[in-house]
PDB file of N, CA and C in Angstrom:
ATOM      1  N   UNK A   1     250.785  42.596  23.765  1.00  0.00           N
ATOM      2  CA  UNK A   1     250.848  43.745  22.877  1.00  0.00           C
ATOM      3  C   UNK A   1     252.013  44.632  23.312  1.00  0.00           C
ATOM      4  N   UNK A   2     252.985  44.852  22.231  1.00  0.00           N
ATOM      5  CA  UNK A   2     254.222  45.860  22.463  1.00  0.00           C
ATOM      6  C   UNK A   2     253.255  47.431  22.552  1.00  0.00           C
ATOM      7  N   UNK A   3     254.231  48.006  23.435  1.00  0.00           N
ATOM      8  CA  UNK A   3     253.834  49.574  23.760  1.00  0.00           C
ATOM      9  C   UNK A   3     254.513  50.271  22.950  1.00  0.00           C
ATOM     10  N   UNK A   4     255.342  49.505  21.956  1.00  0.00           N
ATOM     11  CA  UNK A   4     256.003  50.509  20.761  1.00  0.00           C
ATOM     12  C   UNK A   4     255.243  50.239  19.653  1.00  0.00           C
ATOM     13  N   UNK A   5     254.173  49.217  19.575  1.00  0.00           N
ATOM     14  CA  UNK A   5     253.747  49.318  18.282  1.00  0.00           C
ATOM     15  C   UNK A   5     252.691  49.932  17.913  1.00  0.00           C
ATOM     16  N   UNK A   6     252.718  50.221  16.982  1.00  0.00           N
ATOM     17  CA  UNK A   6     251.589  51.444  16.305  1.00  0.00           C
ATOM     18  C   UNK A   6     251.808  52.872  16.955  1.00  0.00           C
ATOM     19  N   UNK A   7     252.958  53.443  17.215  1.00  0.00           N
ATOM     20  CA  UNK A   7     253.099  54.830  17.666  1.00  0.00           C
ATOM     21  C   UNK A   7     252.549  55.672  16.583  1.00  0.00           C
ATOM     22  N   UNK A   8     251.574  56.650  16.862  1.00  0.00           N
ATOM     23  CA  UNK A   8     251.352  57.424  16.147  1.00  0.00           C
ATOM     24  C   UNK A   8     251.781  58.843  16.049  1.00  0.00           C
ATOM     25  N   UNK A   9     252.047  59.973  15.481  1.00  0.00           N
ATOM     26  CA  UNK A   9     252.315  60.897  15.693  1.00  0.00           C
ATOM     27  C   UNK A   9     251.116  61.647  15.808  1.00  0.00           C
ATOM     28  N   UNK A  10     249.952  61.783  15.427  1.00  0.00           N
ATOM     29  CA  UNK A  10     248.808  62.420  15.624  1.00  0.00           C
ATOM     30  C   UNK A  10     247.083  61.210  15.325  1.00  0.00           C
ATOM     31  N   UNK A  11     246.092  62.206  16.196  1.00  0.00           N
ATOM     32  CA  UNK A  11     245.443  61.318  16.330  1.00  0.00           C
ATOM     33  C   UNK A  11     244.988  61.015  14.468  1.00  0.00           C
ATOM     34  N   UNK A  12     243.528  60.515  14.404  1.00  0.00           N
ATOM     35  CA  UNK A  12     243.300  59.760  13.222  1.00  0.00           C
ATOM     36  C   UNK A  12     241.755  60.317  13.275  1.00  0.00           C
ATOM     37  N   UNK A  13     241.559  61.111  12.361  1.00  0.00           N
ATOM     38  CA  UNK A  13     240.159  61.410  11.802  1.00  0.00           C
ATOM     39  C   UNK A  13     239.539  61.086  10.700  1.00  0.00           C
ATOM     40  N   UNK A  14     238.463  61.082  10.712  1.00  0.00           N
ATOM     41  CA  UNK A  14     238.190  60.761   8.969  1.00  0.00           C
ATOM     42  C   UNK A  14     236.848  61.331   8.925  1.00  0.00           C
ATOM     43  N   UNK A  15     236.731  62.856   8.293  1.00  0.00           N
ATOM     44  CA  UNK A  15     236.245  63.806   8.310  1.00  0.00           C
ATOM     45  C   UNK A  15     234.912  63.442   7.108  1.00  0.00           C
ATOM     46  N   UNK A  16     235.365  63.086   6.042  1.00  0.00           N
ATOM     47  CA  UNK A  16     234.030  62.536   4.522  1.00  0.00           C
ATOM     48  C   UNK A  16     233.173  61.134   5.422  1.00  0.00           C
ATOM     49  N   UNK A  17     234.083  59.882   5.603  1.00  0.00           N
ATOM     50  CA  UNK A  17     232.931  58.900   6.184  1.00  0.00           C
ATOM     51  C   UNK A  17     232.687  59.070   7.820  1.00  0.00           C
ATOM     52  N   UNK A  18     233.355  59.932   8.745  1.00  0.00           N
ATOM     53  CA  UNK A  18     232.710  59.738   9.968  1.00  0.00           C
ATOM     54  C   UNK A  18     232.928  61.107  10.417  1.00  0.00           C
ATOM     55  N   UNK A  19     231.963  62.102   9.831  1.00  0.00           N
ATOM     56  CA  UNK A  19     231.453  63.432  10.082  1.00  0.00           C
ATOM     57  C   UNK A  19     231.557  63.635  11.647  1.00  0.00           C
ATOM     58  N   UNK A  20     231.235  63.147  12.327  1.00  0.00           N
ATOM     59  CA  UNK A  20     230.391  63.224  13.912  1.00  0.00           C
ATOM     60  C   UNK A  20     231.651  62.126  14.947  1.00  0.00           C
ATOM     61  N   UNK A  21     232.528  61.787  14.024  1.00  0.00           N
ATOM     62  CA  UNK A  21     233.254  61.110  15.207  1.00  0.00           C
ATOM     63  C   UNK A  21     233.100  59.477  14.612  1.00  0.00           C
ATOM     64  N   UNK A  22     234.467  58.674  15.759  1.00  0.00           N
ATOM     65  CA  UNK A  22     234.228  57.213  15.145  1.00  0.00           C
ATOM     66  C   UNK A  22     233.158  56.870  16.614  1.00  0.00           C
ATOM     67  N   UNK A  23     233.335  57.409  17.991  1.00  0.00           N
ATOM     68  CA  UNK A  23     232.456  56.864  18.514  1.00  0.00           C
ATOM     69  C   UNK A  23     230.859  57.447  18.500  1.00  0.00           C
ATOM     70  N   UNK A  24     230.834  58.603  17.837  1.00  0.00           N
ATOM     71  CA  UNK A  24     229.331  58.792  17.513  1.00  0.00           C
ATOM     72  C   UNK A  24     228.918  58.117  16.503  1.00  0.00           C
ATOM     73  N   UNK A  25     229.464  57.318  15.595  1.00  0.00           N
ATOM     74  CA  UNK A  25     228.798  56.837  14.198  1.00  0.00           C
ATOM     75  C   UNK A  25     228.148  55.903  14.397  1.00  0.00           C
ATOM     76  N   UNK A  26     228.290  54.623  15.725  1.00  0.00           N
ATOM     77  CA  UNK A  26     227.460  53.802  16.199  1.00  0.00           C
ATOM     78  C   UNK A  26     228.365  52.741  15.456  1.00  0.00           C
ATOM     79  N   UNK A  27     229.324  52.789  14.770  1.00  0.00           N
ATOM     80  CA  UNK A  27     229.658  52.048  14.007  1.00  0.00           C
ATOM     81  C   UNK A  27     230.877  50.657  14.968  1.00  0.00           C
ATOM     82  N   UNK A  28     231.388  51.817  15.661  1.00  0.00           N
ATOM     83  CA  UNK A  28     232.436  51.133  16.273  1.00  0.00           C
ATOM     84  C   UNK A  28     232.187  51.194  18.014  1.00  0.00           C
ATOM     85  N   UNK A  29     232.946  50.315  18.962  1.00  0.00           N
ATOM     86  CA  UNK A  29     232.578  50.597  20.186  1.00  0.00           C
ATOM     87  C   UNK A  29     233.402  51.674  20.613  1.00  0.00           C
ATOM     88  N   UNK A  30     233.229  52.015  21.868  1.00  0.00           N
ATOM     89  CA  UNK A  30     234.182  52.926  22.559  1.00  0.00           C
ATOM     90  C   UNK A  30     235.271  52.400  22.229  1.00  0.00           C
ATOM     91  N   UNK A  31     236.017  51.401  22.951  1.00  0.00           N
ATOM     92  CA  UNK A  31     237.514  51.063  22.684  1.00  0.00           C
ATOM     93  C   UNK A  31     238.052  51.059  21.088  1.00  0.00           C
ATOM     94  N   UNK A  32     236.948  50.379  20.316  1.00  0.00           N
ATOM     95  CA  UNK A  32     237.383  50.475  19.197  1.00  0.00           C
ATOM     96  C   UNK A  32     237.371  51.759  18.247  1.00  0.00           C
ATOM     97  N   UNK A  33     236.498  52.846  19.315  1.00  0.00           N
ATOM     98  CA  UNK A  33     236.543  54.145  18.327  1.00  0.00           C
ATOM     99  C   UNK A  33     237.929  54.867  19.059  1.00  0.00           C
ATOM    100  N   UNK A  34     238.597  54.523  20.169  1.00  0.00           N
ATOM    101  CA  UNK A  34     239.564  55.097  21.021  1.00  0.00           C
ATOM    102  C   UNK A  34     241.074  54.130  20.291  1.00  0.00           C
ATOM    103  N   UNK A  35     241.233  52.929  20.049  1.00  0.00           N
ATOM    104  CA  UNK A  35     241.883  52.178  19.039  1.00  0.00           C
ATOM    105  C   UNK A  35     242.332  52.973  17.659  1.00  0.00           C
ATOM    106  N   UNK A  36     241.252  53.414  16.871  1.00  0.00           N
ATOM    107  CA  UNK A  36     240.997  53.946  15.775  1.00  0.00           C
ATOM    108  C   UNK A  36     241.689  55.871  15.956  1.00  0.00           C
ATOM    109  N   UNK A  37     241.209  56.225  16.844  1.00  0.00           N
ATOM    110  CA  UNK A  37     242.042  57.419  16.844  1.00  0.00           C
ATOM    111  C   UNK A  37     243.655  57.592  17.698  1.00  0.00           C
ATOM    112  N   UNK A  38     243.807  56.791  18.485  1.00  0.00           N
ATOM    113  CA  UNK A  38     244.957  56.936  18.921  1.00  0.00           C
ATOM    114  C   UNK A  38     246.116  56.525  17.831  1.00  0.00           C
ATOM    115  N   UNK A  39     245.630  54.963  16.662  1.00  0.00           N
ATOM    116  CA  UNK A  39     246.584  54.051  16.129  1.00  0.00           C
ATOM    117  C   UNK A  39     246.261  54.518  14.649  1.00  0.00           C
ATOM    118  N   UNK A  40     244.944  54.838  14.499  1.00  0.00           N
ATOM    119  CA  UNK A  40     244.424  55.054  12.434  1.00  0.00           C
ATOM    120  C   UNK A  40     245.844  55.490  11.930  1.00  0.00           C
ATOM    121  N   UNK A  41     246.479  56.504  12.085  1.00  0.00           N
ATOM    122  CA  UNK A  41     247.449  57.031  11.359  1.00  0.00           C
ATOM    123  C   UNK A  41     248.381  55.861  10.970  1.00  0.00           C
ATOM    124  N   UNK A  42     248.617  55.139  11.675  1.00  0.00           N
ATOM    125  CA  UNK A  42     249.550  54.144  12.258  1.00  0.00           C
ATOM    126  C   UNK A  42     249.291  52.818  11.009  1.00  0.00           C
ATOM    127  N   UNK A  43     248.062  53.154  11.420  1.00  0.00           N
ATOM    128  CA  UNK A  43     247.243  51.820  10.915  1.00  0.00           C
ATOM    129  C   UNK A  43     247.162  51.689   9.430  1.00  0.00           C
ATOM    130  N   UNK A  44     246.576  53.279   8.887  1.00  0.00           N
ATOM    131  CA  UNK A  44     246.455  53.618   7.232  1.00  0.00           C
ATOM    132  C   UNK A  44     247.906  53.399   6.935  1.00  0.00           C
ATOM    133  N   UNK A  45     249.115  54.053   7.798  1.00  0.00           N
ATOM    134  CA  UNK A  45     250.274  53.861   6.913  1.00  0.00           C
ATOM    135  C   UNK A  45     250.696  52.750   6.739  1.00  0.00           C
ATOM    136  N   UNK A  46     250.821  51.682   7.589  1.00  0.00           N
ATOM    137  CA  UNK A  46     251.303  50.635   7.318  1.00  0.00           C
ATOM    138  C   UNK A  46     250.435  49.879   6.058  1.00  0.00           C
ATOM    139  N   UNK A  47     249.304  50.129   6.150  1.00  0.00           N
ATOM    140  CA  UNK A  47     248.279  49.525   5.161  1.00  0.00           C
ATOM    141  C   UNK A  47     248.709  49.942   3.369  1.00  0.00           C
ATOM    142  N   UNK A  48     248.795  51.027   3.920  1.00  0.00           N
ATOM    143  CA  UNK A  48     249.169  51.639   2.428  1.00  0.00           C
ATOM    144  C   UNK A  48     250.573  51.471   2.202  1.00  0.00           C
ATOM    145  N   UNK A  49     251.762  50.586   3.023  1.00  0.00           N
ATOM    146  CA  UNK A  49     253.226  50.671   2.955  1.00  0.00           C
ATOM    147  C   UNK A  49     253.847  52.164   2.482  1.00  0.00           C
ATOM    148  N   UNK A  50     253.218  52.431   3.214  1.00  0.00           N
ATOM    149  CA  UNK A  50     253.926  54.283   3.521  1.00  0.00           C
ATOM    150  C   UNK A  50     255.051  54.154   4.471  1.00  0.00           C
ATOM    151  N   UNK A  51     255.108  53.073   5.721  1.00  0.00           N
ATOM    152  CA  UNK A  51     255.945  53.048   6.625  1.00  0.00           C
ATOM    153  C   UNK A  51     256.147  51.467   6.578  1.00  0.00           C
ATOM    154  N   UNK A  52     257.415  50.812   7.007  1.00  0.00           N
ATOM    155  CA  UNK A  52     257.468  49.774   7.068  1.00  0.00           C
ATOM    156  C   UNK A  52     257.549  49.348   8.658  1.00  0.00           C
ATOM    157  N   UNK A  53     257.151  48.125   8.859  1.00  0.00           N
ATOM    158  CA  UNK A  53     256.684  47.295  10.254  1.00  0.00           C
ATOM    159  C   UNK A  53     257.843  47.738  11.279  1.00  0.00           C
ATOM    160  N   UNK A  54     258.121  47.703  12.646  1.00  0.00           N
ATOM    161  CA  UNK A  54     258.782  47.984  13.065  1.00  0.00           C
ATOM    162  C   UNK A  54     259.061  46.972  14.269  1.00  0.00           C
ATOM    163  N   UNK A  55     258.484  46.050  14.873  1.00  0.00           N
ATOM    164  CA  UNK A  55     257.473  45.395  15.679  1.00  0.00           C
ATOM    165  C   UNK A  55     257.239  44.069  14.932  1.00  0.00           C
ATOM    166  N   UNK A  56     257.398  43.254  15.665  1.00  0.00           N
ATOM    167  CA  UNK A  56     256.024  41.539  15.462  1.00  0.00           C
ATOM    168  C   UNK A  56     255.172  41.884  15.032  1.00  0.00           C
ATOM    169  N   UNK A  57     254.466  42.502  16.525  1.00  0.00           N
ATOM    170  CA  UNK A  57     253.145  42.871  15.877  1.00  0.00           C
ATOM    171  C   UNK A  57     252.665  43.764  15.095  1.00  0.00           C
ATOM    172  N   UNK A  58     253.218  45.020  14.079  1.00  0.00           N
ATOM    173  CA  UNK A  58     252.921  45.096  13.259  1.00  0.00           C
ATOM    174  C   UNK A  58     253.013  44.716  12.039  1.00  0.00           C
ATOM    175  N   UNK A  59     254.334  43.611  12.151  1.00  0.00           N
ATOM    176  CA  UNK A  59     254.724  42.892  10.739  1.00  0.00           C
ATOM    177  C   UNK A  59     253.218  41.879  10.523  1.00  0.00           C
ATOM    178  N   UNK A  60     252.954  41.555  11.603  1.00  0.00           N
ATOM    179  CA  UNK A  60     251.432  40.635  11.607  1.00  0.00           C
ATOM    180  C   UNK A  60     249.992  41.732  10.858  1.00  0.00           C
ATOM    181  N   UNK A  61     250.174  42.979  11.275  1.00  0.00           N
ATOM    182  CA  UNK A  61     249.141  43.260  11.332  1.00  0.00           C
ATOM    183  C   UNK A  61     249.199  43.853   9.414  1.00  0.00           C
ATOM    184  N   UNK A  62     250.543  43.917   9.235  1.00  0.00           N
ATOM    185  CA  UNK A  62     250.562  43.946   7.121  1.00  0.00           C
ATOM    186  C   UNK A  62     250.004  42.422   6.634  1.00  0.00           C
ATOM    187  N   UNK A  63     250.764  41.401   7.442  1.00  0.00           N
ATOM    188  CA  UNK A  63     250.476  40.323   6.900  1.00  0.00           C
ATOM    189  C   UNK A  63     249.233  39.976   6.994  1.00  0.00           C
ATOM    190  N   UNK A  64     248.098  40.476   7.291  1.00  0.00           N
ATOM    191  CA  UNK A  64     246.682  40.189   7.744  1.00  0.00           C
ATOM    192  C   UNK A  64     245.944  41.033   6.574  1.00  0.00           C
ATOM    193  N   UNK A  65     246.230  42.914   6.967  1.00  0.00           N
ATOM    194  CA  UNK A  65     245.553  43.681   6.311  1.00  0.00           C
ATOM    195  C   UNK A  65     245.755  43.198   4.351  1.00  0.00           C
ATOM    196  N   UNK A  66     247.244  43.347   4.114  1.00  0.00           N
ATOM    197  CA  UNK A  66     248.020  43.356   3.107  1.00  0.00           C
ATOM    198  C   UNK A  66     247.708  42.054   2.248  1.00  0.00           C
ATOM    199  N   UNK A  67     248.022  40.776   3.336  1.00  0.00           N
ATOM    200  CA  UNK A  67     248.098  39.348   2.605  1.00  0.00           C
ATOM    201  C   UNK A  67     247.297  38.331   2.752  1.00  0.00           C
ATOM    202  N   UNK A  68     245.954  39.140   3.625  1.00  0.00           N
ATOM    203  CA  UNK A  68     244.367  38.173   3.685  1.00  0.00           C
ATOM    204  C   UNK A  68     244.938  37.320   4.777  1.00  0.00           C
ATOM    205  N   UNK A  69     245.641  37.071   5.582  1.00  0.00           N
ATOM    206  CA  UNK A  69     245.961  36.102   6.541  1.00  0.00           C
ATOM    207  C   UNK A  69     244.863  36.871   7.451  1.00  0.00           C
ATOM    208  N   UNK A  70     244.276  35.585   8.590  1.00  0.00           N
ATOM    209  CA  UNK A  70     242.682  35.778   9.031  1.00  0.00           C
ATOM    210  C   UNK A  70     243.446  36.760  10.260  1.00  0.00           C
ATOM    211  N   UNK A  71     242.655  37.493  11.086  1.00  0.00           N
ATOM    212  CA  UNK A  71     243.057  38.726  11.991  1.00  0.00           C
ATOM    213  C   UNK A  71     243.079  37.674  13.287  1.00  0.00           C
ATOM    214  N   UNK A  72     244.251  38.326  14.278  1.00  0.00           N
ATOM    215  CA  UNK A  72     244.735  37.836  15.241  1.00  0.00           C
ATOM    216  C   UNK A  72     244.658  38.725  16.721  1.00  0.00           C
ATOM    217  N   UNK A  73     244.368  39.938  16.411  1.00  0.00           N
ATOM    218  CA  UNK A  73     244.135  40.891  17.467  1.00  0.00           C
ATOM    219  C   UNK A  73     242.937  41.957  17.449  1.00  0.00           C
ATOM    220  N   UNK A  74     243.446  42.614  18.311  1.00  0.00           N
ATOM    221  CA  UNK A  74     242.159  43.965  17.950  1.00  0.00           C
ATOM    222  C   UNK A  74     242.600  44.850  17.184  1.00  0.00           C
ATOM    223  N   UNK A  75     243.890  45.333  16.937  1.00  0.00           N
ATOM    224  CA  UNK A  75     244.190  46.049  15.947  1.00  0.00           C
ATOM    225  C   UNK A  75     243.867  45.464  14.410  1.00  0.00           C
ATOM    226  N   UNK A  76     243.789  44.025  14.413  1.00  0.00           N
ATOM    227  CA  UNK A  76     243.728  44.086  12.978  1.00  0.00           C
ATOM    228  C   UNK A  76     242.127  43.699  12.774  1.00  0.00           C
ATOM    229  N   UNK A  77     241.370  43.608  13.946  1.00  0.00           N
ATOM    230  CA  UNK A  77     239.742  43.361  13.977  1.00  0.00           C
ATOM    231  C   UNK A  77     239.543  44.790  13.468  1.00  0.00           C
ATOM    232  N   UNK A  78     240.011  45.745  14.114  1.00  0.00           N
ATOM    233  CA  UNK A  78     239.184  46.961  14.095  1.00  0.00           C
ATOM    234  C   UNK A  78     239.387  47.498  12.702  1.00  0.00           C
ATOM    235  N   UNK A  79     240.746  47.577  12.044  1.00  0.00           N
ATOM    236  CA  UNK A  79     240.702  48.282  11.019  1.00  0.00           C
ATOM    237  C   UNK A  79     240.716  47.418   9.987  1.00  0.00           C
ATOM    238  N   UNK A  80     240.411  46.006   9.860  1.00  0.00           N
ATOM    239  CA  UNK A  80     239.281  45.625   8.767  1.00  0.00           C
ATOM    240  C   UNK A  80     237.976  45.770   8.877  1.00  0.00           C
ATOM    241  N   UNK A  81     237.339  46.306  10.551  1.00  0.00           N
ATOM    242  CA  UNK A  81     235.853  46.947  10.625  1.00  0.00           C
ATOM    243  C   UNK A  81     236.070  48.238  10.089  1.00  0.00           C
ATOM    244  N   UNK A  82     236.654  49.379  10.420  1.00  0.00           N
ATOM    245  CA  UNK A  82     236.670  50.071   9.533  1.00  0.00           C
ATOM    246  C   UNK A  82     236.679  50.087   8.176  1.00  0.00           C
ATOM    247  N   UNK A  83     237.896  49.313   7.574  1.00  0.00           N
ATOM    248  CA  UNK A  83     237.451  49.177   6.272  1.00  0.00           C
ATOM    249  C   UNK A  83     236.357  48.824   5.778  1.00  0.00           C
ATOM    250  N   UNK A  84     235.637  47.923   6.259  1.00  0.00           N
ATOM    251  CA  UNK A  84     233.827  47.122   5.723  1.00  0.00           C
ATOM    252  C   UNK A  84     233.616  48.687   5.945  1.00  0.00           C
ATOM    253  N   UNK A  85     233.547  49.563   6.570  1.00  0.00           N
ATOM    254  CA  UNK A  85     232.607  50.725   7.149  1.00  0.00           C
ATOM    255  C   UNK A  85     232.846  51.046   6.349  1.00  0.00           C
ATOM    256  N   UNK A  86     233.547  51.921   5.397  1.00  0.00           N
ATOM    257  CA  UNK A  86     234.030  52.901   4.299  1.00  0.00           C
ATOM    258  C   UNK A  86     233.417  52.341   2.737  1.00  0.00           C
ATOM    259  N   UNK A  87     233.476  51.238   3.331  1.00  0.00           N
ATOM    260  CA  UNK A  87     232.834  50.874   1.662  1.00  0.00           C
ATOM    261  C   UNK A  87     231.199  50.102   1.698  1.00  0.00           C
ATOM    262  N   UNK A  88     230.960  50.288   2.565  1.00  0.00           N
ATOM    263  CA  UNK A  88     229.334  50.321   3.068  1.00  0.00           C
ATOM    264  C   UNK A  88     228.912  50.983   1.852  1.00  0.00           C
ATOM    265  N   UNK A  89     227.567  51.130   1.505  1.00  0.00           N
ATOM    266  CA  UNK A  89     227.271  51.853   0.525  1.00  0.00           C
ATOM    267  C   UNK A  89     226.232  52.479   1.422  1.00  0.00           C
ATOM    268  N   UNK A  90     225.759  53.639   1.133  1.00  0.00           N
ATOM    269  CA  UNK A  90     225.410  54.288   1.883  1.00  0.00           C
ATOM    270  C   UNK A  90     223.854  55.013   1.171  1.00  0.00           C
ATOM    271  N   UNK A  91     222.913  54.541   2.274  1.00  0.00           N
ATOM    272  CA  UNK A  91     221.453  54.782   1.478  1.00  0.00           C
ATOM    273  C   UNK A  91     220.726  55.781   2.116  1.00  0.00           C
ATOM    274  N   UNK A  92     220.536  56.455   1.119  1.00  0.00           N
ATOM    275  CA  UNK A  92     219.453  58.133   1.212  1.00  0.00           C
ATOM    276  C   UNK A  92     218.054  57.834   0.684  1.00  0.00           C
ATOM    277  N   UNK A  93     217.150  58.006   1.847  1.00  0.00           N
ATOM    278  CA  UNK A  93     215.817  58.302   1.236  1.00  0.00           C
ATOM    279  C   UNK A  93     215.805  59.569   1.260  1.00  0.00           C
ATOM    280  N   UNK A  94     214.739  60.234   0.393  1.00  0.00           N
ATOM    281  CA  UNK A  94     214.251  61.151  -0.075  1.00  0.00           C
ATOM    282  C   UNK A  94     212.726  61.411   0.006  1.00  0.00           C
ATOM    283  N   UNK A  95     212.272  62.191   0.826  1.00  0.00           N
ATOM    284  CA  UNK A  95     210.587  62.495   0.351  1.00  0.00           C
ATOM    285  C   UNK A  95     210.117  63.568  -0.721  1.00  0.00           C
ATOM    286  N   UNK A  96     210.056  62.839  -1.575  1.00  0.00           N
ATOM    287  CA  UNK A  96     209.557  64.231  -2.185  1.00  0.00           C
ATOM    288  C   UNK A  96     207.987  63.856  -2.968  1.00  0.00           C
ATOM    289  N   UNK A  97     207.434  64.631  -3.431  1.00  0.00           N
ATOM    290  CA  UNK A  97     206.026  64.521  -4.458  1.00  0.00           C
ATOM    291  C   UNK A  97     206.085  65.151  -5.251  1.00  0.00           C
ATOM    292  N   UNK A  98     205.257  64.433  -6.680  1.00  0.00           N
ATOM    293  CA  UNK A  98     205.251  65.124  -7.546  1.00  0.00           C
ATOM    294  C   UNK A  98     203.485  65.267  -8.615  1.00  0.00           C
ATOM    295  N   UNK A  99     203.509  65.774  -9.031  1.00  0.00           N
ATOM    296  CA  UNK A  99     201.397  65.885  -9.531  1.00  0.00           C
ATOM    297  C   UNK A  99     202.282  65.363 -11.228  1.00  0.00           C
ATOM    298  N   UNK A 100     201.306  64.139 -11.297  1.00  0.00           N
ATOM    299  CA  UNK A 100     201.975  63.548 -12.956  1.00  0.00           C
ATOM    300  C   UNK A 100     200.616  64.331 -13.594  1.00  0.00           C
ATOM    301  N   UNK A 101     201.412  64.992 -14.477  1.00  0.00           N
ATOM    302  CA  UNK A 101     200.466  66.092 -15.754  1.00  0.00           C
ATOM    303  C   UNK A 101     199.821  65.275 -16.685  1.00  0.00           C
ATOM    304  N   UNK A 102     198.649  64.553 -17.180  1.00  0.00           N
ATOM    305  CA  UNK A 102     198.720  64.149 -18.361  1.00  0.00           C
ATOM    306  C   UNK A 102     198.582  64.874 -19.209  1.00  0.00           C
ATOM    307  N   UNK A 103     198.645  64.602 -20.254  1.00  0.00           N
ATOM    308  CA  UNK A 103     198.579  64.805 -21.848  1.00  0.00           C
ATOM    309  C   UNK A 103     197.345  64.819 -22.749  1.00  0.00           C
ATOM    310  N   UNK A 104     196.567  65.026 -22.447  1.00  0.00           N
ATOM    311  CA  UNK A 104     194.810  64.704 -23.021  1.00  0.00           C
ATOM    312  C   UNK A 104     194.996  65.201 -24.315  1.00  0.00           C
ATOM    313  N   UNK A 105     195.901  66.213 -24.672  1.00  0.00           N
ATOM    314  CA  UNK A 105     195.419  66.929 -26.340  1.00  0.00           C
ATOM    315  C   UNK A 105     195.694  65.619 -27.175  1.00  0.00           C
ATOM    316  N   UNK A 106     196.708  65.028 -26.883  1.00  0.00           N
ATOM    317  CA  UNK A 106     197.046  63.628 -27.940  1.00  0.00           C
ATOM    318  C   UNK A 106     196.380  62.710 -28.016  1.00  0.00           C
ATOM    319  N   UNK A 107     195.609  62.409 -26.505  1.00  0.00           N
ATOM    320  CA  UNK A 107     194.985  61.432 -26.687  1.00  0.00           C
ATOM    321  C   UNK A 107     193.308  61.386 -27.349  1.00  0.00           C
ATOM    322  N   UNK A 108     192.667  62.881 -27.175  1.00  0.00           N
ATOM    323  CA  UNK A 108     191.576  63.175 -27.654  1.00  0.00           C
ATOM    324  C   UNK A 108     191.253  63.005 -28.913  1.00  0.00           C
ATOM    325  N   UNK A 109     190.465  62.502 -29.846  1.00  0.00           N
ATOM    326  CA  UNK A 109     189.968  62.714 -31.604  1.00  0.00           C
ATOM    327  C   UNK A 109     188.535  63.736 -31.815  1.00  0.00           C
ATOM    328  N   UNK A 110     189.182  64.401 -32.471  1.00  0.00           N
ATOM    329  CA  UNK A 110     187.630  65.320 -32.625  1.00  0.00           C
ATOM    330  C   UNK A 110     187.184  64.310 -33.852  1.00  0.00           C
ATOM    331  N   UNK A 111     185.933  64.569 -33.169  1.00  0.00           N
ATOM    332  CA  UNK A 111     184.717  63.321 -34.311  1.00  0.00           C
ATOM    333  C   UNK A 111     184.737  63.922 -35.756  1.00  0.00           C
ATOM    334  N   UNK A 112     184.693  65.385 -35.455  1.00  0.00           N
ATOM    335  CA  UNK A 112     184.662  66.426 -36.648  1.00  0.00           C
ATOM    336  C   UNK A 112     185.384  66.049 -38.045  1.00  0.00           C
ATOM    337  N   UNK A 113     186.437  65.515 -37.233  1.00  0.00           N
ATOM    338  CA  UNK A 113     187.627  65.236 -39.012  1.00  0.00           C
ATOM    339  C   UNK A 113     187.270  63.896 -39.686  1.00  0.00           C
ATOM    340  N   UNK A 114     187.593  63.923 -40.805  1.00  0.00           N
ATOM    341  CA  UNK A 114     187.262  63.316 -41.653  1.00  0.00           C
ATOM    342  C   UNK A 114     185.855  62.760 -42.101  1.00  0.00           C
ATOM    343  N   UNK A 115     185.076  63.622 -41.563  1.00  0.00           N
ATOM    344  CA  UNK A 115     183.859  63.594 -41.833  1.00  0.00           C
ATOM    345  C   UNK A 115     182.989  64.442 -43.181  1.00  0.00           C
TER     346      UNK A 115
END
C-alpha cells in the first residue's frame, strides 16, 4: 500500500446514516471505522469522479468501486461495506395501542319498523 494514496484533506463523517460514529454503529470494525474516517473523503471522491486516481492503487480502487471488478484490498472491502450499510433499509418498531370503537347503531334493527 502507497502512503500517497488516498490523502485526504479532512476526516470523513456521515452525520444522517452514522449519528454516533462509524465505530459506534457496530457496523464496521475499529480499523475499518479508523480506514473510513481518515480515507472516506478520499474514497467518496474518487467514487463519485470528483477527483481523478493518482496512484495504482487508487486507479484499482475506481476500477472495483466504478467497474464491478471483485475488491482487492481493504480500502475497497471497506467502502463497498459501507456502501451495503447506507442502503440497508432500516427498521422501526413502534409500540403503540389503540381501543377499536365499534359501530353498533348500524348494525342494530329495531323490531319496531315495518311492523
Amino acid at each position: 500500500m502507497s502512503n500517497n494514496s488516498f490523502n485526504a484533506p479532512k476526516k470523513f463523517f456521515d452525520a444522517i446514516n452514522f449519528a454516533v460514529g462509524f465505530s459506534r454503529s457496530g457496523e464496521f470494525t475499529i480499523r475499518e471505522a479508523q480506514l473510513l474516517e481518515a480515507n472516506g473523503v478520499s474514497y467518496k471522491a474518487l467514487a463519485e469522479n470528483e477527483i481523478t486516481p493518482t496512484t495504482e492503487e487508487e486507479q484499482q480502487f475506481v476500477n472495483t468501486i466504478c467497474h464491478g471488478y471483485p475488491p482487492q484490498n481493504i480500502h475497497e472491502k471497506v467502502w463497498l461495506k459501507y456502501l451495503a450499510a447506507i442502503k440497508k433499509k432500516k427498521t422501526f418498531h413502534a409500540a403503540t395501542s389503540y381501543k377499536r370503537v365499534s359501530n353498533t347503531d348500524n348494525d342494530s334493527v329495531d323490531s319496531s319498523e315495518g311492523i
